[in-house]
PDB file of N, CA and C in Angstrom:
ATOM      1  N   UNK A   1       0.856  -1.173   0.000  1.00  0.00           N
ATOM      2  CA  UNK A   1       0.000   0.000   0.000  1.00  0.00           C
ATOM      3  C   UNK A   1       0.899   1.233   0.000  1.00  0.00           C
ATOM      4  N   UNK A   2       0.763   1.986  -1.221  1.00  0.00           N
ATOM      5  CA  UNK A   2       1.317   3.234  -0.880  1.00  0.00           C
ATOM      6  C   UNK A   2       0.827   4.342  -0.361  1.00  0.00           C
ATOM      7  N   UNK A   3       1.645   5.172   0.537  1.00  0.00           N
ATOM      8  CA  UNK A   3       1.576   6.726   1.208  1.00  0.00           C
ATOM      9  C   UNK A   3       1.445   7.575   0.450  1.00  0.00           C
ATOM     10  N   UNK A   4       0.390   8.383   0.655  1.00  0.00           N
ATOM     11  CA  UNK A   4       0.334   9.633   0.012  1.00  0.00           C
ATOM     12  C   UNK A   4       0.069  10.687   1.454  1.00  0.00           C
ATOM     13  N   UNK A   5       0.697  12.062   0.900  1.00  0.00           N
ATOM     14  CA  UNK A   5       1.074  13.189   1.323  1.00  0.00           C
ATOM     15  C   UNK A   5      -0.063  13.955   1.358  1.00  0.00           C
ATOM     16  N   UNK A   6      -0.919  14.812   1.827  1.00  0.00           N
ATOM     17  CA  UNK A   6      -1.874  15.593   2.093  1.00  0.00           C
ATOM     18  C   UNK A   6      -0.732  16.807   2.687  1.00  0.00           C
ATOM     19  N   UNK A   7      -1.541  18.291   2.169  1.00  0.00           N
ATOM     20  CA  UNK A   7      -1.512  19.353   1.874  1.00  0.00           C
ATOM     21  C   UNK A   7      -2.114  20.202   1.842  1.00  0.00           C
ATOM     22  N   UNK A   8      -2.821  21.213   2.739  1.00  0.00           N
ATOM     23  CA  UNK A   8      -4.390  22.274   2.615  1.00  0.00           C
ATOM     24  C   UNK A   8      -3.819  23.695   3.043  1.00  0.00           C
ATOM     25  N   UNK A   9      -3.876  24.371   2.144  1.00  0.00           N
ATOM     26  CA  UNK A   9      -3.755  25.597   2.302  1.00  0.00           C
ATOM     27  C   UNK A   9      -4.840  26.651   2.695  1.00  0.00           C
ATOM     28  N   UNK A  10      -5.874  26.149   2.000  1.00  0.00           N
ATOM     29  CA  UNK A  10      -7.498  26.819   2.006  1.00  0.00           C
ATOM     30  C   UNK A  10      -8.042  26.170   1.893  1.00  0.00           C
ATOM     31  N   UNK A  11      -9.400  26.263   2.009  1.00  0.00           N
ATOM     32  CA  UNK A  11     -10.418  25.505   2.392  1.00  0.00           C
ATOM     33  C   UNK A  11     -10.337  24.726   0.542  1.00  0.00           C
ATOM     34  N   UNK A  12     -10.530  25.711  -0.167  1.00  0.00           N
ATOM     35  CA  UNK A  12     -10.626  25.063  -1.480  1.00  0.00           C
ATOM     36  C   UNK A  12      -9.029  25.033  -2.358  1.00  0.00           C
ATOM     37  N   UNK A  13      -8.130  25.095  -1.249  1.00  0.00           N
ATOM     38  CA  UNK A  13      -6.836  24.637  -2.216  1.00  0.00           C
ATOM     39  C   UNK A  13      -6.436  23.192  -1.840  1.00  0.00           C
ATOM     40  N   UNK A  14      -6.190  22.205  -1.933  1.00  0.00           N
ATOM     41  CA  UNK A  14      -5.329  21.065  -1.266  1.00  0.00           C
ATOM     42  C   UNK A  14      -4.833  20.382  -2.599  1.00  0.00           C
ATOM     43  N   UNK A  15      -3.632  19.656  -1.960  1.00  0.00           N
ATOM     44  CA  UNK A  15      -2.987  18.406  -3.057  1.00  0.00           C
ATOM     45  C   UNK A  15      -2.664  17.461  -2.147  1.00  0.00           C
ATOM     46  N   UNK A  16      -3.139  16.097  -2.710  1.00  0.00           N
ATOM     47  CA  UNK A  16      -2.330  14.967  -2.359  1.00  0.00           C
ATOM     48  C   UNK A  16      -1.482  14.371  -3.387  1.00  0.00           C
ATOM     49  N   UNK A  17      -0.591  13.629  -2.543  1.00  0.00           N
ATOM     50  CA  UNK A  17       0.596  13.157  -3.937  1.00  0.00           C
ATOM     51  C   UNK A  17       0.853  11.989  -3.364  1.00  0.00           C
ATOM     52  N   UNK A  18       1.403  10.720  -3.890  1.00  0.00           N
ATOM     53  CA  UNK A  18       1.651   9.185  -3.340  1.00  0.00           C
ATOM     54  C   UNK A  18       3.257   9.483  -3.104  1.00  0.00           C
ATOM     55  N   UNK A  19       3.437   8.735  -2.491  1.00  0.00           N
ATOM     56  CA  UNK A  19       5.057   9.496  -1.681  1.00  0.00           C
ATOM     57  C   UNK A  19       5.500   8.987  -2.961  1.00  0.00           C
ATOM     58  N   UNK A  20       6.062   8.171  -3.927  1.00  0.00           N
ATOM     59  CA  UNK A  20       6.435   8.199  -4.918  1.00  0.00           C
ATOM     60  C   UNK A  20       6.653   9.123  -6.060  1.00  0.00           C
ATOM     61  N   UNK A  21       5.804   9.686  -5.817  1.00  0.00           N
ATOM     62  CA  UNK A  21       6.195  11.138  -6.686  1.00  0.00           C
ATOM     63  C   UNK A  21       6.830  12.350  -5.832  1.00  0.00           C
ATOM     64  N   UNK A  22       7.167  12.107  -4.585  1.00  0.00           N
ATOM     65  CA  UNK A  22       7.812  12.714  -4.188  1.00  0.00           C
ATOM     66  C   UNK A  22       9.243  13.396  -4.217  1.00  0.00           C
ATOM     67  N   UNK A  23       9.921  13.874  -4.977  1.00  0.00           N
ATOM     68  CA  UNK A  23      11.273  14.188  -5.162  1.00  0.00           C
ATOM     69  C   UNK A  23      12.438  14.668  -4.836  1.00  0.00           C
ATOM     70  N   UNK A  24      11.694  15.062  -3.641  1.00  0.00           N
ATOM     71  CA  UNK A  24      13.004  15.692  -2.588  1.00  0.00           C
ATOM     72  C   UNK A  24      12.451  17.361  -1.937  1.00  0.00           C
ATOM     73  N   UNK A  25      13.251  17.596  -0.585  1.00  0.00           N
ATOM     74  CA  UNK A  25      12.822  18.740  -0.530  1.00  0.00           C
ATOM     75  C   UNK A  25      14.212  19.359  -0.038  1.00  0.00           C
ATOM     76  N   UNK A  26      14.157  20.858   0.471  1.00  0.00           N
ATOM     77  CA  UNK A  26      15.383  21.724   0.586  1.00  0.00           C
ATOM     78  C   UNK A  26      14.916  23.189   0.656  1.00  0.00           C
ATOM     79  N   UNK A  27      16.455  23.611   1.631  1.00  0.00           N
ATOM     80  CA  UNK A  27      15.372  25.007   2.335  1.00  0.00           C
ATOM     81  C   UNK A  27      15.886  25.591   1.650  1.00  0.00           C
ATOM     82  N   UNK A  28      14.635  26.849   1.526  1.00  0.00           N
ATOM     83  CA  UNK A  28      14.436  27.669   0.568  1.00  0.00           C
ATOM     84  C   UNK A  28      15.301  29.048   0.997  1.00  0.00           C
ATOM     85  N   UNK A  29      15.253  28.760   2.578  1.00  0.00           N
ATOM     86  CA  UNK A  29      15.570  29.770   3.347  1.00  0.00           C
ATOM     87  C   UNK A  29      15.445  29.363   4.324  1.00  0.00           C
ATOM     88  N   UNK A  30      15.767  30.698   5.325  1.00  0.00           N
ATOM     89  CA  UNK A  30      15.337  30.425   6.689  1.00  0.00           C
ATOM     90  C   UNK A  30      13.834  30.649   7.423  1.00  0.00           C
ATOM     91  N   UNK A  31      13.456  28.882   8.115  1.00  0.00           N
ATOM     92  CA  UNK A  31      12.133  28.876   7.600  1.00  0.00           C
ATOM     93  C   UNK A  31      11.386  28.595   6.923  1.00  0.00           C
ATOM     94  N   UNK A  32      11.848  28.180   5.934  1.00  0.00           N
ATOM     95  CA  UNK A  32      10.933  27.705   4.384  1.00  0.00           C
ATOM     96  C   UNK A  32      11.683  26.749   3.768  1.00  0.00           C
ATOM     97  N   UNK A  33      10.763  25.926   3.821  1.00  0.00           N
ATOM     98  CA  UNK A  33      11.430  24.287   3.140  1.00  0.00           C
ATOM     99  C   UNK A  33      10.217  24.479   1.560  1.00  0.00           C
ATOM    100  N   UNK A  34      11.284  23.807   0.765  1.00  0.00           N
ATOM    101  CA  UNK A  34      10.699  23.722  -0.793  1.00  0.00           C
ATOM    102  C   UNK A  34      10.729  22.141  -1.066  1.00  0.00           C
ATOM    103  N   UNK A  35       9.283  21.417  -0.932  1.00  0.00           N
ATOM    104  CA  UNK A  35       9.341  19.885  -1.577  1.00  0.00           C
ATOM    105  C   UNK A  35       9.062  20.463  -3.340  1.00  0.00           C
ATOM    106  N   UNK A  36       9.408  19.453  -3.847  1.00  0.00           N
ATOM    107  CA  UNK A  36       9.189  18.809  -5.304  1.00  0.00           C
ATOM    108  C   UNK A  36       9.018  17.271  -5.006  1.00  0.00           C
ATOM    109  N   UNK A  37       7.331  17.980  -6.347  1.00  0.00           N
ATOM    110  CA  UNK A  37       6.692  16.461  -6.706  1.00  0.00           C
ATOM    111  C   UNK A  37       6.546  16.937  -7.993  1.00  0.00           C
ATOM    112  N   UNK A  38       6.748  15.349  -8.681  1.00  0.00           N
ATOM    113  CA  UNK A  38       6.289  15.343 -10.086  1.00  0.00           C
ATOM    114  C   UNK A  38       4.709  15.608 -10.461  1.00  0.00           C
ATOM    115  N   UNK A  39       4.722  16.531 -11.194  1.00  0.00           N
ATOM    116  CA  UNK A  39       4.020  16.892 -11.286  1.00  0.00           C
ATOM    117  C   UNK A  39       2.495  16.042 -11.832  1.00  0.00           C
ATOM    118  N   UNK A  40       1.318  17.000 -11.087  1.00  0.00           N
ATOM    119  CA  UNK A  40      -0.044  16.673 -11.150  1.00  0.00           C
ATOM    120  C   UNK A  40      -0.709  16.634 -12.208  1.00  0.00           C
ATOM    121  N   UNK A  41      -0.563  17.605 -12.692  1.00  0.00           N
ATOM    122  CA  UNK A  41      -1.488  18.724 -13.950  1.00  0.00           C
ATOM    123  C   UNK A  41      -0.605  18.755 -15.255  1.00  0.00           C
ATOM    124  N   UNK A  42       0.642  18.943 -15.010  1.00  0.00           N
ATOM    125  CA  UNK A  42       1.567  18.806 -16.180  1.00  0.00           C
ATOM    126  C   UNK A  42       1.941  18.130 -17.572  1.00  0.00           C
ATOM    127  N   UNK A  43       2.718  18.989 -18.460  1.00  0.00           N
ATOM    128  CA  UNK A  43       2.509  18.078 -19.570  1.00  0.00           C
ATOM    129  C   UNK A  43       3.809  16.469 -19.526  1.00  0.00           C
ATOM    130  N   UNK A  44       4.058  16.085 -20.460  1.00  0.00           N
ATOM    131  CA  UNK A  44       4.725  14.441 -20.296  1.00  0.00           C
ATOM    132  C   UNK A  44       6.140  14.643 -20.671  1.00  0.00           C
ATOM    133  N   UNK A  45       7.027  15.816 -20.342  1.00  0.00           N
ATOM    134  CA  UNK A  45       8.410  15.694 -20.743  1.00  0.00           C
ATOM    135  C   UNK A  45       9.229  15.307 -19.926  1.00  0.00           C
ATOM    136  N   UNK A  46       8.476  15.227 -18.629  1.00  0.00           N
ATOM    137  CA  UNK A  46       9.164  14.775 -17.376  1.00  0.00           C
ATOM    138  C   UNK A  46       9.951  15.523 -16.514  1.00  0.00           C
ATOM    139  N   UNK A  47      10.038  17.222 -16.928  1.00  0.00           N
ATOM    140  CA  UNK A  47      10.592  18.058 -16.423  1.00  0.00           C
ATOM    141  C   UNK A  47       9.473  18.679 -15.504  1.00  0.00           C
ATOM    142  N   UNK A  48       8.540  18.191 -15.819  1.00  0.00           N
ATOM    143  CA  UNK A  48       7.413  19.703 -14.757  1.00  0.00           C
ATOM    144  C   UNK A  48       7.212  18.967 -13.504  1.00  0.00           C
ATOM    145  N   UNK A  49       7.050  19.719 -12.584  1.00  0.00           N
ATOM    146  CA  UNK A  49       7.027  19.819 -10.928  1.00  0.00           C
ATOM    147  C   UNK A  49       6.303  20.730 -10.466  1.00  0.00           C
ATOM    148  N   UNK A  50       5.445  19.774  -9.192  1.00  0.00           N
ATOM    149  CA  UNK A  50       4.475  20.887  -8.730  1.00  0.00           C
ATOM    150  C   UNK A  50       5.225  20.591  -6.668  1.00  0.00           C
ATOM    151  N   UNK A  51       5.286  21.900  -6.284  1.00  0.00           N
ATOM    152  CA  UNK A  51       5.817  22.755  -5.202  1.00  0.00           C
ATOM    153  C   UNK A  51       5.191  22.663  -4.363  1.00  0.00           C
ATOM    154  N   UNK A  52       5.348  22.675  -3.280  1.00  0.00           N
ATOM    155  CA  UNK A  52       4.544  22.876  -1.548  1.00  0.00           C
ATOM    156  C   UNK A  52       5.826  23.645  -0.836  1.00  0.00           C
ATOM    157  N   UNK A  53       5.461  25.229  -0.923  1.00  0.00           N
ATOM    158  CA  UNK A  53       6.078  25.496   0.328  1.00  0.00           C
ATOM    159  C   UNK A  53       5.922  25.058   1.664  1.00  0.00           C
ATOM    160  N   UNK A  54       6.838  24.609   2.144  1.00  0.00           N
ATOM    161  CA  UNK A  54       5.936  24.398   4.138  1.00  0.00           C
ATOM    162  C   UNK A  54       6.872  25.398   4.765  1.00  0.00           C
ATOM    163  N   UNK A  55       6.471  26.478   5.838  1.00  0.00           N
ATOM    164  CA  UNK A  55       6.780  27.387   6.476  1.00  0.00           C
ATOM    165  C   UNK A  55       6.848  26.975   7.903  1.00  0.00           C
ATOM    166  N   UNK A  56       8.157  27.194   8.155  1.00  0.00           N
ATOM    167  CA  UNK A  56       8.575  26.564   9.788  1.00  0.00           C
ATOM    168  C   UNK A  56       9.144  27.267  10.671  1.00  0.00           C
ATOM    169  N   UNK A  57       9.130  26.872  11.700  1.00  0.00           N
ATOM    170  CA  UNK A  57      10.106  28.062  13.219  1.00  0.00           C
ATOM    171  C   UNK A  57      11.363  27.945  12.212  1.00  0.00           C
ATOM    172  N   UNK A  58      11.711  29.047  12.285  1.00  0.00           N
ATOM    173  CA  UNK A  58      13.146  29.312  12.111  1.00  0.00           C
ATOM    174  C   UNK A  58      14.410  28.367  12.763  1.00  0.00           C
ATOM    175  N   UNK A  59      15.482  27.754  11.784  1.00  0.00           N
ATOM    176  CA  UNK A  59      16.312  27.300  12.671  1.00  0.00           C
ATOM    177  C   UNK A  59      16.052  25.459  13.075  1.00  0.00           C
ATOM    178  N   UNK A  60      14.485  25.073  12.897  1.00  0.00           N
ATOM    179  CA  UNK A  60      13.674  23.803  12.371  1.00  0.00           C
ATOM    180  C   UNK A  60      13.803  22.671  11.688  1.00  0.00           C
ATOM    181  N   UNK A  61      14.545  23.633  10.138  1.00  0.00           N
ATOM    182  CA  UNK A  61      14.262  22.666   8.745  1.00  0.00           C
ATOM    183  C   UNK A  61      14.859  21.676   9.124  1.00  0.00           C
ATOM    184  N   UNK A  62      15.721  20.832   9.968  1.00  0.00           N
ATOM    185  CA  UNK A  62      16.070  19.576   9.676  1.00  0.00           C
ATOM    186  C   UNK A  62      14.987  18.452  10.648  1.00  0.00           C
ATOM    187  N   UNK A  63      14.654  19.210  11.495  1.00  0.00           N
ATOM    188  CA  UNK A  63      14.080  18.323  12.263  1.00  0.00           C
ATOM    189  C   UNK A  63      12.836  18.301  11.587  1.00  0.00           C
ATOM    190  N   UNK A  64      12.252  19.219  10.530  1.00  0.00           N
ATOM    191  CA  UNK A  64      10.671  19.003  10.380  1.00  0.00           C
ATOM    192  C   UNK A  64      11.499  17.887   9.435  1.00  0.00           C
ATOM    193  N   UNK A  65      11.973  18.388   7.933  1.00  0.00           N
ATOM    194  CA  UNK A  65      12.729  16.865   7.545  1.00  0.00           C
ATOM    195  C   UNK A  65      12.449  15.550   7.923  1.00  0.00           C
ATOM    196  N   UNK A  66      12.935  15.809   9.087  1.00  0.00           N
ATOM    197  CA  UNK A  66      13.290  14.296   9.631  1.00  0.00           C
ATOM    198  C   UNK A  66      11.718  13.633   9.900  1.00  0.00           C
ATOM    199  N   UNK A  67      11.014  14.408  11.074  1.00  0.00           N
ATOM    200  CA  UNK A  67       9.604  14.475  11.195  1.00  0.00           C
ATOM    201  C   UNK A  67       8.593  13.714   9.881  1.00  0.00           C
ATOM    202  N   UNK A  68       9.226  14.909   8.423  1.00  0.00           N
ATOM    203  CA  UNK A  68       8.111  14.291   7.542  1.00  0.00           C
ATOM    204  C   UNK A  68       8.594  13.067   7.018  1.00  0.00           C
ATOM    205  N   UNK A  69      10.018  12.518   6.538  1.00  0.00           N
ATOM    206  CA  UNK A  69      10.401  11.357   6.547  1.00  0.00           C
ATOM    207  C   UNK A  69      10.042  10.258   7.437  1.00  0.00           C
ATOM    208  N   UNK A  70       9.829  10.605   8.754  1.00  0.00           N
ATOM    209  CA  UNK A  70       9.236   9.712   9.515  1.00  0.00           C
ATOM    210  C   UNK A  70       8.386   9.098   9.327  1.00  0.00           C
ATOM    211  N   UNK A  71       7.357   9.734   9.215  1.00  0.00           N
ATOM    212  CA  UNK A  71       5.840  10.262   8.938  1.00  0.00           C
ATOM    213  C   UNK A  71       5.092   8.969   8.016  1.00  0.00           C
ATOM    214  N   UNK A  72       6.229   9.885   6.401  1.00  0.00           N
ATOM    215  CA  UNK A  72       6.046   8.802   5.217  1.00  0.00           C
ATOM    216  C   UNK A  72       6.304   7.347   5.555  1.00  0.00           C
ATOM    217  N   UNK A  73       7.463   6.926   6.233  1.00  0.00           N
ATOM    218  CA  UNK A  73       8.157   5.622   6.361  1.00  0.00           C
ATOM    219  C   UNK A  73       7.653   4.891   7.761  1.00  0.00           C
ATOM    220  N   UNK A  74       6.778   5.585   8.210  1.00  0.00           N
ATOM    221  CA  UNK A  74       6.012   4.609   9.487  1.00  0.00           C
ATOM    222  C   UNK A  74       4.900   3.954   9.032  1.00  0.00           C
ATOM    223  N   UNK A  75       4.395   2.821   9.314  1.00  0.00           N
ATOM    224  CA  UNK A  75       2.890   2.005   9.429  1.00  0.00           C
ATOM    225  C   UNK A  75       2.280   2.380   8.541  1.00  0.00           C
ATOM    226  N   UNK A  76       2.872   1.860   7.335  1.00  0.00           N
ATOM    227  CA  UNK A  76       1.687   2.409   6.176  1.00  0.00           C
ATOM    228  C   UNK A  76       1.097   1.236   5.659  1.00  0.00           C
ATOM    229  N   UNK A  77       1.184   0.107   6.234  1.00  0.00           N
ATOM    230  CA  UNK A  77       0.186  -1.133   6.047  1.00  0.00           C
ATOM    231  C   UNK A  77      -0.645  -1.236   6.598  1.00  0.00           C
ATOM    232  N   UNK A  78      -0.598  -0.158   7.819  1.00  0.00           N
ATOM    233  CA  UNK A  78      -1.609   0.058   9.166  1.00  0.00           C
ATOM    234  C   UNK A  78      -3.325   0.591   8.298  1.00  0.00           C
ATOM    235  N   UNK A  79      -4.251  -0.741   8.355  1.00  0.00           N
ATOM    236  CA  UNK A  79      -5.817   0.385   8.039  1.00  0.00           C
ATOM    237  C   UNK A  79      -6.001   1.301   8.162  1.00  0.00           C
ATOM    238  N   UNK A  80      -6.137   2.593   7.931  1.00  0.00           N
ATOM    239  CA  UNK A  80      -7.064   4.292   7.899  1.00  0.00           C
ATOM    240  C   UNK A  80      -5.183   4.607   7.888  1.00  0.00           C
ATOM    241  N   UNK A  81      -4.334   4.005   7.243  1.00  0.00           N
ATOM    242  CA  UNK A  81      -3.137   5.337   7.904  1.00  0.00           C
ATOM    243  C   UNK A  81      -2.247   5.098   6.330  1.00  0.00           C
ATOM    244  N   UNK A  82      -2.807   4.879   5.421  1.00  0.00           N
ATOM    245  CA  UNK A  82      -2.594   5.430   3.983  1.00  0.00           C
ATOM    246  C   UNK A  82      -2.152   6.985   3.746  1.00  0.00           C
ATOM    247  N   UNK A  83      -2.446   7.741   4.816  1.00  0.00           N
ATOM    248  CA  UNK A  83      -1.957   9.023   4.131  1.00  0.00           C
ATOM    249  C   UNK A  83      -1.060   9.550   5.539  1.00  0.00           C
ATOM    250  N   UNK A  84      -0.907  10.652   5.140  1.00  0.00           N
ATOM    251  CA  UNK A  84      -0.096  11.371   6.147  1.00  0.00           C
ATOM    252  C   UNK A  84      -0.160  13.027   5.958  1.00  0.00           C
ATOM    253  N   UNK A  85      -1.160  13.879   6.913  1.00  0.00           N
ATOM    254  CA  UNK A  85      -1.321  15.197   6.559  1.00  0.00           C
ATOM    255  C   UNK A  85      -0.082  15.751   7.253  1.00  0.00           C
ATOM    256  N   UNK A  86       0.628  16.494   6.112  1.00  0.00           N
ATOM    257  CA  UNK A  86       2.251  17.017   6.141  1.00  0.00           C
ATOM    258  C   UNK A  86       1.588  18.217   6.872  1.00  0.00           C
ATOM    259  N   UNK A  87       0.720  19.008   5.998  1.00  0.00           N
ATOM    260  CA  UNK A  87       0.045  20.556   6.624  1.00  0.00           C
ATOM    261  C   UNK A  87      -1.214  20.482   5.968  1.00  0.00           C
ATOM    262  N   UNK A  88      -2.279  21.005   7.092  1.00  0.00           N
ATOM    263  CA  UNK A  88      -3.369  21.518   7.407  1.00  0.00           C
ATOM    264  C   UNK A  88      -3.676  22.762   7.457  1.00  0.00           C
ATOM    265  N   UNK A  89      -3.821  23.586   6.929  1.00  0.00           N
ATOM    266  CA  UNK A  89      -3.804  25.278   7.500  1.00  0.00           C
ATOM    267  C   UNK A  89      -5.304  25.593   7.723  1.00  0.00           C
ATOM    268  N   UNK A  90      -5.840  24.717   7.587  1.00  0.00           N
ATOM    269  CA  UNK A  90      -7.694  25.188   7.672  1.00  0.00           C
ATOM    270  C   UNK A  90      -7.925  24.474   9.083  1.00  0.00           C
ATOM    271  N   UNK A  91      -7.127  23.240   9.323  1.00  0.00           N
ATOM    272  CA  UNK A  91      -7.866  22.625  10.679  1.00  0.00           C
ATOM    273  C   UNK A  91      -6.206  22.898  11.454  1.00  0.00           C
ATOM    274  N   UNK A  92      -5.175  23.650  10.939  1.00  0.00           N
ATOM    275  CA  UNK A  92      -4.272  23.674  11.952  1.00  0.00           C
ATOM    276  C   UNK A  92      -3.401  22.132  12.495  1.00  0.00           C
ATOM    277  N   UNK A  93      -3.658  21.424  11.328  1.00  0.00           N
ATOM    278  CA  UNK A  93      -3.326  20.085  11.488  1.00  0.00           C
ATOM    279  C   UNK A  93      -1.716  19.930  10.953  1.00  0.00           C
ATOM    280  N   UNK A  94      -0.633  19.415  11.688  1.00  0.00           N
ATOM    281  CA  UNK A  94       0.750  19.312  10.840  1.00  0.00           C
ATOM    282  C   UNK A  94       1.528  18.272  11.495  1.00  0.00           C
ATOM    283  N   UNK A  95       2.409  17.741  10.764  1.00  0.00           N
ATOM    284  CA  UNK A  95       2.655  16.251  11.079  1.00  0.00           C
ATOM    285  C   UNK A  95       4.386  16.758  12.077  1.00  0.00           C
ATOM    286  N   UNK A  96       4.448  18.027  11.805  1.00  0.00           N
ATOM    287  CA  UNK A  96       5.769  18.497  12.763  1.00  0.00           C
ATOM    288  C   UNK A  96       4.712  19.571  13.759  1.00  0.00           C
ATOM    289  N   UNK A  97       5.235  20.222  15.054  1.00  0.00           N
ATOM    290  CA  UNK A  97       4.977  21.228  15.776  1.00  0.00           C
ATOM    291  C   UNK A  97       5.876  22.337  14.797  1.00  0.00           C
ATOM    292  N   UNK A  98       6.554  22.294  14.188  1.00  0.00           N
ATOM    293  CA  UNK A  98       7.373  23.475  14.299  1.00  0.00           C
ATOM    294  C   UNK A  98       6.942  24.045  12.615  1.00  0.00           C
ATOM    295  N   UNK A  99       5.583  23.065  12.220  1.00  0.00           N
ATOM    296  CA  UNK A  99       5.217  23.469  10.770  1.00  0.00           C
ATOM    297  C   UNK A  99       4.116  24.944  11.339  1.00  0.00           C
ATOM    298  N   UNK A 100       3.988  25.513   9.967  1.00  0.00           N
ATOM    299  CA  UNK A 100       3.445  27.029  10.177  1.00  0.00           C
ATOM    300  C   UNK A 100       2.375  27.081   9.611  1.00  0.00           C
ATOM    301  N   UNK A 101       2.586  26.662   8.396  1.00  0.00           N
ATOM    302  CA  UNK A 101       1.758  26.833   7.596  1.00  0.00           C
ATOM    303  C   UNK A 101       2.436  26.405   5.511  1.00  0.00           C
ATOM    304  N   UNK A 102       1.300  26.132   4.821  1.00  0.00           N
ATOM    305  CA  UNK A 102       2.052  25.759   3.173  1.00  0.00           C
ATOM    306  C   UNK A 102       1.408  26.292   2.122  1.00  0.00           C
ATOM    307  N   UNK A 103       2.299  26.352   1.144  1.00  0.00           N
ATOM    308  CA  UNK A 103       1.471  27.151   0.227  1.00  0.00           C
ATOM    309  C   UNK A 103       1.531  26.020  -1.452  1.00  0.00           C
ATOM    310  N   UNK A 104       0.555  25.730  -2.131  1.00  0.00           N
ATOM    311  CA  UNK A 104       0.336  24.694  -3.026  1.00  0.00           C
ATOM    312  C   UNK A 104       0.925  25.427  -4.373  1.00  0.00           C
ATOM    313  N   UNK A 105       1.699  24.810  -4.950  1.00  0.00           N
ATOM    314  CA  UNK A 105       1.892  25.787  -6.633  1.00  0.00           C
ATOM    315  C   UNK A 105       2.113  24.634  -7.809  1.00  0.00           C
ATOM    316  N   UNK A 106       0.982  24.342  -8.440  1.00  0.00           N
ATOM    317  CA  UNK A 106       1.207  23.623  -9.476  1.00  0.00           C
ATOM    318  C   UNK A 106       1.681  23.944 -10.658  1.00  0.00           C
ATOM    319  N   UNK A 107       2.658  22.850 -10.851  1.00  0.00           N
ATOM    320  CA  UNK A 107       2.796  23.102 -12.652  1.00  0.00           C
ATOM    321  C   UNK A 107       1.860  23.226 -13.620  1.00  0.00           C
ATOM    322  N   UNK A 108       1.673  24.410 -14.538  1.00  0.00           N
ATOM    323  CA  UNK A 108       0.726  24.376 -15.200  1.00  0.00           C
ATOM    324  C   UNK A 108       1.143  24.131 -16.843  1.00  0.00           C
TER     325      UNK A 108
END
């Protein structure tokens, strides 16, 4: 059974992605981690990627890292635990304490 990633920015923005399309992430800054996933919406050259900022305490990024790696790589044969909400910003839901908040940007 594969993991997929949950993502809500607004009530009417969210993405999920199967951790397989997951591609890596890296801070953007201080505070701001940048995942890449292959992209959702995109066309088939294999270059397009769609973005999730996640916004963190300053000083953080390795431990949320570690956190969402966890996350993905725990009990995913476990019934109801197929997914894993990385960030919530509508119910305040995040799979680290030290997440803030994310912002969704698809390849178009």
């Amino acid at each position: 059974m594969e993991k997929y990633l949950i993502f809500i920015d607004a009530a009417d923005d969210a993405a999920m992605y199967p951790a397989s399309r997951f591609l890596g992430m890296t801070i953007a800054s201080d505070g701001a981690i940048l995942m890449k996933f292959e992209s959702s919406v995109g066309g088939g050259t294999g270059a397009e990627h769609d973005s999730v900022a996640v916004t963190c305490t300053a000083d953080k990024e390795l431990k949320v890292f570690k956190s969402i790696a966890n996350a993905v790589a725990g009990n995913s044969f476990k019934p109801g635990n197929s997914h894993v909400v990385v960030a919530d910003d509508v119910n305040g839901v995040y799979v680290d304490s030290d997440i803030t908040a994310c912002a969704i940007t698809l390849d178009s």
